[in-house]
C-alpha atoms as a PDB file:
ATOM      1  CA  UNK A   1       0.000   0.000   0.000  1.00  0.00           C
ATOM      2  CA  UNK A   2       1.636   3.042  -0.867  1.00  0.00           C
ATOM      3  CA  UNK A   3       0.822   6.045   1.177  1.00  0.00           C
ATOM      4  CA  UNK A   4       3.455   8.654   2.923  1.00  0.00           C
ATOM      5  CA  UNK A   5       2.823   8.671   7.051  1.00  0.00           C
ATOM      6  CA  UNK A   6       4.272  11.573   8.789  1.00  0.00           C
ATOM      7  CA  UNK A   7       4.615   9.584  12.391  1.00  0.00           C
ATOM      8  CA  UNK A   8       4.822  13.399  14.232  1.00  0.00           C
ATOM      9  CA  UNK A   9       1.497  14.571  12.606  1.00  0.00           C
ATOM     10  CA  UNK A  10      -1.690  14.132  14.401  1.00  0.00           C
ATOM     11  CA  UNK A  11      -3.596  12.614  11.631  1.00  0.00           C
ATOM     12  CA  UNK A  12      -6.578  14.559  12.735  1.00  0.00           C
ATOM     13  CA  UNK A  13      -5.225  17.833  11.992  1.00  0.00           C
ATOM     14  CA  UNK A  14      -3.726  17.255   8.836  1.00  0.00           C
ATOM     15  CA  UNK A  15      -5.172  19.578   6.125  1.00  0.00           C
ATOM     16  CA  UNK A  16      -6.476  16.737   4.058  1.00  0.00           C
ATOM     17  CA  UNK A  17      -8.066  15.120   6.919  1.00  0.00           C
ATOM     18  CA  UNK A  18      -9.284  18.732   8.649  1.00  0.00           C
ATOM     19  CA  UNK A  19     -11.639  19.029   4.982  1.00  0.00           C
ATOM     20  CA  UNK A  20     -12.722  15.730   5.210  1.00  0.00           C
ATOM     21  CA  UNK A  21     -14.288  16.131   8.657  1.00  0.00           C
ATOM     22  CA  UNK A  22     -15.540  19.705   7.299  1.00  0.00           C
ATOM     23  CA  UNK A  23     -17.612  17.629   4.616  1.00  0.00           C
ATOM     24  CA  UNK A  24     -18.932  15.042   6.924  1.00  0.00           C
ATOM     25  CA  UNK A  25     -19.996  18.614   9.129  1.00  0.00           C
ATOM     26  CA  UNK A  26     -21.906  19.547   6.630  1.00  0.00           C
ATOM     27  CA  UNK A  27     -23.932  16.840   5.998  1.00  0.00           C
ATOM     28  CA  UNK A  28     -27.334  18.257   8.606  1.00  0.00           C
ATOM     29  CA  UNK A  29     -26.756  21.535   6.912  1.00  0.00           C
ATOM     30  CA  UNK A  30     -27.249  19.963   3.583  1.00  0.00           C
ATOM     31  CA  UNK A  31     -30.296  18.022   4.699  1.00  0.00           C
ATOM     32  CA  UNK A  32     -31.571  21.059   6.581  1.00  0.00           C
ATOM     33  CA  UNK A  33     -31.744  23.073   3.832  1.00  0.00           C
ATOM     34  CA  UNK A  34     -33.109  20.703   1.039  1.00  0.00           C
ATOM     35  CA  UNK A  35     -36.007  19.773   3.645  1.00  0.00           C
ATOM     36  CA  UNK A  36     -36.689  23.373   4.052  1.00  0.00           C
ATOM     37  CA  UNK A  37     -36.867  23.195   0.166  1.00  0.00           C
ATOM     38  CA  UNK A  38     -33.700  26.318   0.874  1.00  0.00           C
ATOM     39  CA  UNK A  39     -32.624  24.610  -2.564  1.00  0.00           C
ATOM     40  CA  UNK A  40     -30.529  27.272  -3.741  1.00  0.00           C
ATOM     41  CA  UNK A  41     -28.462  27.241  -0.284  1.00  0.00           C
ATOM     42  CA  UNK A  42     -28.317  23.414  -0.870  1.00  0.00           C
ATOM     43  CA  UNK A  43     -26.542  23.590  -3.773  1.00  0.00           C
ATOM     44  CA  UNK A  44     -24.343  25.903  -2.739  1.00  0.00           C
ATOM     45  CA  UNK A  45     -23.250  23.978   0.479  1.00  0.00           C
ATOM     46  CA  UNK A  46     -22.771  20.606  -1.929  1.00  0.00           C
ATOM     47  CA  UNK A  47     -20.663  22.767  -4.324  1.00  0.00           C
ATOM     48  CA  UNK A  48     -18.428  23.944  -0.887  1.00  0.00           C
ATOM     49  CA  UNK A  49     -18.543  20.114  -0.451  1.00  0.00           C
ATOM     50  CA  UNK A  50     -17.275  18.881  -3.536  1.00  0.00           C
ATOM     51  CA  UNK A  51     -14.472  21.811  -3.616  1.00  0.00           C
ATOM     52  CA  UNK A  52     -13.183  20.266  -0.506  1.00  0.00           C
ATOM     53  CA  UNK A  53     -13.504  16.553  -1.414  1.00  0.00           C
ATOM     54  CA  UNK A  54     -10.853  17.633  -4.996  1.00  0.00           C
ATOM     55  CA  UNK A  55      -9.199  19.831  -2.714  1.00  0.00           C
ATOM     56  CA  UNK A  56      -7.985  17.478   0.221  1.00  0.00           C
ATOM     57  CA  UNK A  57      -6.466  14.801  -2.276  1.00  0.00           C
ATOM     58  CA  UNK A  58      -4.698  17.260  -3.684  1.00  0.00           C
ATOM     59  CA  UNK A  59      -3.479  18.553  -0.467  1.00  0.00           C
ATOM     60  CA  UNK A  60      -2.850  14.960   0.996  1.00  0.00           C
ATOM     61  CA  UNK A  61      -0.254  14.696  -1.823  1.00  0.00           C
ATOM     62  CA  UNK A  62       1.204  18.182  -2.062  1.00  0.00           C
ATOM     63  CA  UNK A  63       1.897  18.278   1.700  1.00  0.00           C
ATOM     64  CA  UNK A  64       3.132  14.329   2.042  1.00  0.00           C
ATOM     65  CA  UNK A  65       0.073  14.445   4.679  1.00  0.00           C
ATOM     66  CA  UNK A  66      -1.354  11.157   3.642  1.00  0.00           C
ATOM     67  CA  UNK A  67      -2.194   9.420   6.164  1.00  0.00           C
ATOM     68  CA  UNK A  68      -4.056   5.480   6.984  1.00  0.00           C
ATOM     69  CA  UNK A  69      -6.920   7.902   8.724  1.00  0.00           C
ATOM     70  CA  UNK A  70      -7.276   9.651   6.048  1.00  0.00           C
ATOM     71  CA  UNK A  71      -7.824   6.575   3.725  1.00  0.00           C
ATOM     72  CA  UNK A  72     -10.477   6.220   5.911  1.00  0.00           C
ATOM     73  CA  UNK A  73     -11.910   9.195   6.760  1.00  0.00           C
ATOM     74  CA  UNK A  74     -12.497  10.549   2.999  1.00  0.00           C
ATOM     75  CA  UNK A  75     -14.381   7.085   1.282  1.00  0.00           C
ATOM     76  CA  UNK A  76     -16.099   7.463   4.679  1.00  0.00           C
ATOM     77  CA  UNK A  77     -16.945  11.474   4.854  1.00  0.00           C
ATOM     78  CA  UNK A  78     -17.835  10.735   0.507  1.00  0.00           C
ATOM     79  CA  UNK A  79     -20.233   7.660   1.462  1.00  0.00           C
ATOM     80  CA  UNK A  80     -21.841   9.425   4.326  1.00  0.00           C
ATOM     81  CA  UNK A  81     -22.391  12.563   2.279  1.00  0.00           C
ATOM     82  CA  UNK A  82     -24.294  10.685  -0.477  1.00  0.00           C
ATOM     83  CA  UNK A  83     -25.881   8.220   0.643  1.00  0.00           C
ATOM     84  CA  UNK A  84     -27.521  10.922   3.639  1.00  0.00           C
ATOM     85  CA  UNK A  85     -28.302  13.183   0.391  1.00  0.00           C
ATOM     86  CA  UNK A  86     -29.798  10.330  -1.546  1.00  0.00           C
ATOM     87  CA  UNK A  87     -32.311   9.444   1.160  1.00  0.00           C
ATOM     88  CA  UNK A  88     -33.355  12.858   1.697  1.00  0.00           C
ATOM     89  CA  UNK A  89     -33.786  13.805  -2.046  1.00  0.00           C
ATOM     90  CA  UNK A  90     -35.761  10.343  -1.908  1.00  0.00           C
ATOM     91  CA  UNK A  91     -37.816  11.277   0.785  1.00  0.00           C
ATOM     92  CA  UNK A  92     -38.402  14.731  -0.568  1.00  0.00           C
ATOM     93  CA  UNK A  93     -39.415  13.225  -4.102  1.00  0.00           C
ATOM     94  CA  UNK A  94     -37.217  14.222  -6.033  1.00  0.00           C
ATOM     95  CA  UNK A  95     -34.801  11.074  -6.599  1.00  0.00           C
ATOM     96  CA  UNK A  96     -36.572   8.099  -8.601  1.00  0.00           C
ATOM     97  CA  UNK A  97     -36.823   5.035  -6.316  1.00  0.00           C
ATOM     98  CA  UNK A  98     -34.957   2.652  -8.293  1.00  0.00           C
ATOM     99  CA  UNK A  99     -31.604   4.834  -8.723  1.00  0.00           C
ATOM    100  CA  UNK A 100     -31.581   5.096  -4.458  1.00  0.00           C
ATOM    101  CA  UNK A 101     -31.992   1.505  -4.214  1.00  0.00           C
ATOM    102  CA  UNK A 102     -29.933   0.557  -6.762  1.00  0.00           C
ATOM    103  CA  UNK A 103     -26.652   2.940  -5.214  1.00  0.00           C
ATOM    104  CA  UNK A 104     -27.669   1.246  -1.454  1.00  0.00           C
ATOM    105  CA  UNK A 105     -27.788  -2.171  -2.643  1.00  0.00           C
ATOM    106  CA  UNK A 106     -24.430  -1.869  -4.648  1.00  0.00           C
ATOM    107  CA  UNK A 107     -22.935  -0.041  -1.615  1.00  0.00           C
ATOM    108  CA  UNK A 108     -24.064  -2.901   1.181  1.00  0.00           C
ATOM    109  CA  UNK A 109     -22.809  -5.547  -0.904  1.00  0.00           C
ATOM    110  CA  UNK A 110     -19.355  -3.976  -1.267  1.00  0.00           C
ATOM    111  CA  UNK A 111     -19.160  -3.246   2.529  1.00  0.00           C
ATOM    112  CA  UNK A 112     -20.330  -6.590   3.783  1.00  0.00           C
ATOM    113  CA  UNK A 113     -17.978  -8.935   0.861  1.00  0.00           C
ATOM    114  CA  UNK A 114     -15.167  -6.596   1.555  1.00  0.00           C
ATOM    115  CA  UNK A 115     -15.763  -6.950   5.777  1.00  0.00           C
ATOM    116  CA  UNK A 116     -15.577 -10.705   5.519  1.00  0.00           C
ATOM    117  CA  UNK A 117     -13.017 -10.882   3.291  1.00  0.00           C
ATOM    118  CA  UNK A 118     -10.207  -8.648   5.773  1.00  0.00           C
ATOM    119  CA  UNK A 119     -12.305 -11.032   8.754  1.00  0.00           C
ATOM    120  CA  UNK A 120     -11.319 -14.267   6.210  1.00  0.00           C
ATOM    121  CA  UNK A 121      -7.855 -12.461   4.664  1.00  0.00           C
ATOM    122  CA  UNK A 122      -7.090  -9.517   6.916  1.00  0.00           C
ATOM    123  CA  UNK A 123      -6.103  -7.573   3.867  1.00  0.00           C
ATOM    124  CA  UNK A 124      -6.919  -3.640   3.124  1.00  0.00           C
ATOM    125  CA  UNK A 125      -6.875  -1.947   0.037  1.00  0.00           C
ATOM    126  CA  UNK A 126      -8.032   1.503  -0.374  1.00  0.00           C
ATOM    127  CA  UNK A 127      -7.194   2.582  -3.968  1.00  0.00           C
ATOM    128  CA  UNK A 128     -10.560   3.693  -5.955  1.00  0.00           C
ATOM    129  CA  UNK A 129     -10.911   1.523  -9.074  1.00  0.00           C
ATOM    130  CA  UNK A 130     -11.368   3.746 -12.504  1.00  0.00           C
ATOM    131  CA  UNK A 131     -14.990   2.993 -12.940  1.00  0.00           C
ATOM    132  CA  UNK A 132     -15.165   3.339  -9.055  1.00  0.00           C
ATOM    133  CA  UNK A 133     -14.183   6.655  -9.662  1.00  0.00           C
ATOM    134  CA  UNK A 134     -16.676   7.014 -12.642  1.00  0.00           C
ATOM    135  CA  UNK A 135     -19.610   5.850 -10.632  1.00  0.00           C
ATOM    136  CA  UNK A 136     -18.659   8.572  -7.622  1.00  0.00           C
ATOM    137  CA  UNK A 137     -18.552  11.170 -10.222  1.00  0.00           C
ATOM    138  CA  UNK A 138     -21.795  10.618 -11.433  1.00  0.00           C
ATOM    139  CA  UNK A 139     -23.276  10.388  -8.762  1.00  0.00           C
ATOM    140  CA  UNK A 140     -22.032  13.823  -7.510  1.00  0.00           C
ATOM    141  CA  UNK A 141     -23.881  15.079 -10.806  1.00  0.00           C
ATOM    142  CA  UNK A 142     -26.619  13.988  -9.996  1.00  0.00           C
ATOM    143  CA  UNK A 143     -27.322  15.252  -6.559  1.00  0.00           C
ATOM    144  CA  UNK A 144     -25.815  18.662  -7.944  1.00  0.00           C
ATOM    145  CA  UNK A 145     -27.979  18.582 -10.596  1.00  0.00           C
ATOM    146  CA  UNK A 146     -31.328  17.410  -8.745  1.00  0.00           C
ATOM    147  CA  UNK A 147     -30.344  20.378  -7.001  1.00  0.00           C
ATOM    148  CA  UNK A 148     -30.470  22.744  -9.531  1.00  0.00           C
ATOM    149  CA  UNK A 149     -33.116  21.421 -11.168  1.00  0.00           C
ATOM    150  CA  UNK A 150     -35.197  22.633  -8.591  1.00  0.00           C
ATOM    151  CA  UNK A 151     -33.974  26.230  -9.441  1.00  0.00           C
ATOM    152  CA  UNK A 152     -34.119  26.702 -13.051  1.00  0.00           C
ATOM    153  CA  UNK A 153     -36.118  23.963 -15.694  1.00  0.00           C
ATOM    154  CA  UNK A 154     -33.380  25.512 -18.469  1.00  0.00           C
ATOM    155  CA  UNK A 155     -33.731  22.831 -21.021  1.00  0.00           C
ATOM    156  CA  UNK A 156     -29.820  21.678 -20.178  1.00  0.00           C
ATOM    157  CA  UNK A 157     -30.684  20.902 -17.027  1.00  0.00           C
ATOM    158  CA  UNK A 158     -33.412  18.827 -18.146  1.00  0.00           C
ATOM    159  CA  UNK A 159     -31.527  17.106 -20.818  1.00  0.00           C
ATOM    160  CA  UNK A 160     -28.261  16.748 -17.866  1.00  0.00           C
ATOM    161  CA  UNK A 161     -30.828  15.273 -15.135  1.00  0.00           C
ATOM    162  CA  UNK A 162     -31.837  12.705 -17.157  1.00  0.00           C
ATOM    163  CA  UNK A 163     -27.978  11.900 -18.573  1.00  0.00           C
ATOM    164  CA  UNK A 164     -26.750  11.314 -15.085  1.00  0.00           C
ATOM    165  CA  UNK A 165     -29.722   9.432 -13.657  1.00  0.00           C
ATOM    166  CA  UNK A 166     -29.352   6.747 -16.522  1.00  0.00           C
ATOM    167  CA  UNK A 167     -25.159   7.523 -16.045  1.00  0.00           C
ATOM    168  CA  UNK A 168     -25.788   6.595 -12.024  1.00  0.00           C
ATOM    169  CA  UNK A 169     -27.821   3.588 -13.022  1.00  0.00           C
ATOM    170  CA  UNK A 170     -25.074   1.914 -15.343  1.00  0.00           C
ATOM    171  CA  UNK A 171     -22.004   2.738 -13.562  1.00  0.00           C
ATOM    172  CA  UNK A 172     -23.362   1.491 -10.073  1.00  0.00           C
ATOM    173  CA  UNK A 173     -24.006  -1.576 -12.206  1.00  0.00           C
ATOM    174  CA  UNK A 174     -20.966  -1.678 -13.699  1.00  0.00           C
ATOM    175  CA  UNK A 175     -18.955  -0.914 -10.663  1.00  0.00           C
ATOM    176  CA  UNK A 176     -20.781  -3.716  -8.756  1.00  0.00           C
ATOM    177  CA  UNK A 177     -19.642  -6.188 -11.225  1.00  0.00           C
ATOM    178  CA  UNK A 178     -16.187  -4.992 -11.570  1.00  0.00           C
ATOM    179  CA  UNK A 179     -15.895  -5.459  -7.980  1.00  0.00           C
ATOM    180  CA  UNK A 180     -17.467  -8.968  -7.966  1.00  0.00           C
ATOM    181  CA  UNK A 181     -15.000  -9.930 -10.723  1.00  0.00           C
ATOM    182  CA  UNK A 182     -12.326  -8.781  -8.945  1.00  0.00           C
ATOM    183  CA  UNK A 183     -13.247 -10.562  -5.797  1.00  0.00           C
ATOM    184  CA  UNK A 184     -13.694 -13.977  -8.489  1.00  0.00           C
ATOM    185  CA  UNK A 185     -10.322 -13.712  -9.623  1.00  0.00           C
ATOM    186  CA  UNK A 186      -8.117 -12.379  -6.499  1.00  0.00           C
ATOM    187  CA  UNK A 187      -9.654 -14.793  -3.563  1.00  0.00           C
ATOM    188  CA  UNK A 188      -7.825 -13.987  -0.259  1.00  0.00           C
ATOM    189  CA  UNK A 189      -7.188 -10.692  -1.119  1.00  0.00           C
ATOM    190  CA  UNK A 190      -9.101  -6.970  -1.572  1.00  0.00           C
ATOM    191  CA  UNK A 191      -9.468  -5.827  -5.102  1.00  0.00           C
ATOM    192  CA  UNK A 192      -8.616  -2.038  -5.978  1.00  0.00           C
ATOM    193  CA  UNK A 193     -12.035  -0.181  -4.865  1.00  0.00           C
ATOM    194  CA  UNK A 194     -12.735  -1.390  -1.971  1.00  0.00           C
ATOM    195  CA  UNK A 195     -13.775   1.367  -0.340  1.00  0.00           C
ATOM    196  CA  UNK A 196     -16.761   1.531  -2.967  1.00  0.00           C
ATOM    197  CA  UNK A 197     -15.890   5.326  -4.038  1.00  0.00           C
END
């Protein structure tokens, strides 16, 4: 696993890890606002969100502050973040049925193969697969753009909503599999993705 540990650095109050906690902070002022329909302030405070989740990678790597908390703590503050914004926007009405339980059923699976397999194995691996990546991604868009949907009908929106709901649908799909695949053909071990980002 390749990751640079400063021993003398409180993990918790490394930059990267400081944002991370920031975005998991923000997660009842998210809900807070989208239940109070304060849509516009919603999509500003998942913007702020999304700045820091870029933003403390870059950081991690820029200021050798990488740390085994922080492999943790982002996947974690990431997961927490959506899946809290995908139950809301369920509950409010305004994300389909099938796309929520589709991203919570993929999610589960991931978590419980990948908890009895370090139980069986006692291996960790933390590094996002590329269409782990793709599937996090479009997911983001779609929360930001449920969001804005419910400030402006602008055909592009329209035409964007509907892109990244079928976009969430496939990848989560095709994430799940890649996963399983990789769980087929590297028994013992934890495939790249793990952390289901």
């Amino acid at each position: 696993m390749a990751e640079v540990v400063n021993s003398k650095l409180n993990p918790l109050r490394s930059a990267p890890n400081l944002l991370s906690l920031f975005r998991i902070c923000l997660a009842p002022f998210l809900v807070g606002a989208i239940i109070e329909h304060r849509f516009q302030l919603g999509f500003v405070l998942f913007i702020v969100a999304g700045v820091t989740d870029a933003l403390d990678g870059l950081l991690a790597r820029a200021l050798k502050q990488r740390t085994v908390v922080g492999q943790y703590l982002d996947p974690v503050a990431d997961k927490l973040l959506l899946s809290t914004l995908f139950l809301v926007l369920l509950y409010q009405g305004l994300m389909p049925l099938r796309v929520t339980i589709l991203v919570f059923s993929r999610d589960v699976g991931i978590l419980l193969v990948a908890a009895i397999l370090y139980a069986a194995a006692g291996r960790r691996e933390f590094a996002p697969s590329l269409v782990g990546k793709a599937n996090t991604l479009a997911q983001v868009t779609l929360v930001a753009v449920v969001l804005l949907h419910q400030l402006t009908r602008a055909p592009w929106v329209v035409a964007l909503r509907a892109i990244a709901l079928w976009a969430t649908m496939i990848l989560t799909v095709a994430s799940g599999l890649h996963y399983a695949w990789h769980v087929a053909h590297r028994p013992g071990t934890l495939p790249p993705g793990q952390n289901a980002r």
